[in-house]
C-alpha atoms as a PDB file:
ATOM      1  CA  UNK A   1       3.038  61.502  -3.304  1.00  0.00           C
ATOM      2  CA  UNK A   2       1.106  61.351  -6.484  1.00  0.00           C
ATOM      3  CA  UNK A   3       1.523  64.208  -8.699  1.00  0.00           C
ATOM      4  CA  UNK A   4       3.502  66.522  -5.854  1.00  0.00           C
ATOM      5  CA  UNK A   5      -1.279  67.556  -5.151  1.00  0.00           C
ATOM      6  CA  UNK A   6      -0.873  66.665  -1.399  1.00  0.00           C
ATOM      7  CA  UNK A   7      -3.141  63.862  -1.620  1.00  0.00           C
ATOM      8  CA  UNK A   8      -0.912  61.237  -0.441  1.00  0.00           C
ATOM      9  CA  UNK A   9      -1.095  57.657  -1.583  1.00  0.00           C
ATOM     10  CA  UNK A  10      -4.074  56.383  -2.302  1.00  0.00           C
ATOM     11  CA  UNK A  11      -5.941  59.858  -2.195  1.00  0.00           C
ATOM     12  CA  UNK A  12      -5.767  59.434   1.812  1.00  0.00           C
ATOM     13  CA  UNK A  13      -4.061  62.652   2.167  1.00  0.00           C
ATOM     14  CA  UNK A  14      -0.721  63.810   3.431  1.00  0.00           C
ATOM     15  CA  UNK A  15       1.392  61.565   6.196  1.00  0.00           C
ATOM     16  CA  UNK A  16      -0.426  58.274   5.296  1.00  0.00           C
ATOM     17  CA  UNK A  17       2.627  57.067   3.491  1.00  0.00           C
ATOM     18  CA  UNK A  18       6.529  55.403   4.394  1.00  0.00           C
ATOM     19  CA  UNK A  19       7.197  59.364   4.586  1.00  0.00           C
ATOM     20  CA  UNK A  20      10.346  58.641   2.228  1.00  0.00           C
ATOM     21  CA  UNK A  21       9.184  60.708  -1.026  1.00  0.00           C
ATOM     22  CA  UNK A  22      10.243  64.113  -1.033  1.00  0.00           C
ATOM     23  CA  UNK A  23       7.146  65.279   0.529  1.00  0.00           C
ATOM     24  CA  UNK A  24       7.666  63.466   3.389  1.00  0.00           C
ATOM     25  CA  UNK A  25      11.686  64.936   3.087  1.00  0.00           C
ATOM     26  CA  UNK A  26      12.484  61.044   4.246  1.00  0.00           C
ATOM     27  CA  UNK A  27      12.583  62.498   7.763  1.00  0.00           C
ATOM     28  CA  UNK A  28      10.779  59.375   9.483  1.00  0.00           C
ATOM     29  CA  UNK A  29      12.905  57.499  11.139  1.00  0.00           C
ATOM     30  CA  UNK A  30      16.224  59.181  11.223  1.00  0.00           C
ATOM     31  CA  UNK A  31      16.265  60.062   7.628  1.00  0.00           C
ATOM     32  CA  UNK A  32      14.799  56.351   6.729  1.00  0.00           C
ATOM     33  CA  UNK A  33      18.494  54.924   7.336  1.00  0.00           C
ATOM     34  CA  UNK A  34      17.156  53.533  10.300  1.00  0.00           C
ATOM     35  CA  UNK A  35      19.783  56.132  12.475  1.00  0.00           C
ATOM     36  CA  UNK A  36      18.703  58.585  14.960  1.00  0.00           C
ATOM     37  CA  UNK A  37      20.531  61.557  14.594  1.00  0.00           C
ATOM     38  CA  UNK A  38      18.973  63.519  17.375  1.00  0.00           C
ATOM     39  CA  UNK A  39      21.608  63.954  20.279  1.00  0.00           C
ATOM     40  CA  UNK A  40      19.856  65.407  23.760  1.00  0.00           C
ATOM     41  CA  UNK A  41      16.900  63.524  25.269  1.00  0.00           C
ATOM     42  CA  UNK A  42      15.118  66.498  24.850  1.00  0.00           C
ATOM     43  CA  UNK A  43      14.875  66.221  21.348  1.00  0.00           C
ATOM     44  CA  UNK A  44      14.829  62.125  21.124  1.00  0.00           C
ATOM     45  CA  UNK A  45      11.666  63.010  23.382  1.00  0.00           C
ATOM     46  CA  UNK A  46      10.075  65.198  20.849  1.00  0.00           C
ATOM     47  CA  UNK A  47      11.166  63.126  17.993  1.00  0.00           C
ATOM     48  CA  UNK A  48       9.628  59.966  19.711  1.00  0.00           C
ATOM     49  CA  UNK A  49       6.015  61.891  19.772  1.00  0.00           C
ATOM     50  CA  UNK A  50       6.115  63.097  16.742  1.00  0.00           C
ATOM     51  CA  UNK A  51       6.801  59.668  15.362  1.00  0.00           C
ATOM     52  CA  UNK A  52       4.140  58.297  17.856  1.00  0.00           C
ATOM     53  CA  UNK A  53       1.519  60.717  16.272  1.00  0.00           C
ATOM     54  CA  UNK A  54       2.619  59.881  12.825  1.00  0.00           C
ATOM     55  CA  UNK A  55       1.773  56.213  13.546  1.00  0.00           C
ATOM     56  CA  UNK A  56      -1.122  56.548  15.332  1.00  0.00           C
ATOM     57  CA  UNK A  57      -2.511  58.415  12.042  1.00  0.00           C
ATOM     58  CA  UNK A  58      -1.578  55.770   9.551  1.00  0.00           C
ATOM     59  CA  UNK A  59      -3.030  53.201  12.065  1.00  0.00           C
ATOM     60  CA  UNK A  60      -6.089  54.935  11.759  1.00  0.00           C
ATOM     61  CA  UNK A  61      -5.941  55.227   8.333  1.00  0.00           C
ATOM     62  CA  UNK A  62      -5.244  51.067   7.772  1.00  0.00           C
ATOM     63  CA  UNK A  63      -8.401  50.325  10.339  1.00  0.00           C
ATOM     64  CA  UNK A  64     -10.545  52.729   8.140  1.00  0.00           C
ATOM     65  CA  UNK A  65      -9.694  51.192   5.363  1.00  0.00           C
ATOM     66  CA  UNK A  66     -10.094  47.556   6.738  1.00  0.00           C
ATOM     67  CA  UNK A  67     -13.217  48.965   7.831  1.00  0.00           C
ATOM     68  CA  UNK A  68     -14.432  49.598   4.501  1.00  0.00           C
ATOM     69  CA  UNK A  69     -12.995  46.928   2.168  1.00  0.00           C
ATOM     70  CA  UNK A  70     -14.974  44.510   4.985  1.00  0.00           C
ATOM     71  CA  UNK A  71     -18.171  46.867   4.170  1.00  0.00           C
ATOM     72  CA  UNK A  72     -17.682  46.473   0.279  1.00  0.00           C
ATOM     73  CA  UNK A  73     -16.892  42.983   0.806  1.00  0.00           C
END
């Protein structure tokens, strides 16, 4: 995160990053090892939406900004 202001990379605000900076904690993904540390289903469950939301955001963000480099373009 550039200059710790909250304005993620690129100035697309928070959670539109790899969520491994210490903003982000490196929480994503098991602590970005690529290692699920979550033991009950219950909390794989509510792991596995939070990461679903997280995608679907940055998706968004990559088709916005598709959308406007093809605008500029």
């Amino acid at each position: 995160m550039p200059r710790q202001d909250g304005t993620g990379p690129q100035g697309q605000g928070p959670m539109t990053g790899r969520g491994m900076g210490p903003c982000g904690l490196g929480l994503r993904r098991g602590g970005g090892y690529g290692i699920r540390r979550f033991i009950s289903p219950k909390n794989e469950i509510v792991a596995l939406t939070e990461e679903q939301k997280i995608l679907e955001e940055e998706l968004k963000a990559v088709k916005e900004e598709l959308e406007t480099l093809k605008k500029e373009s």
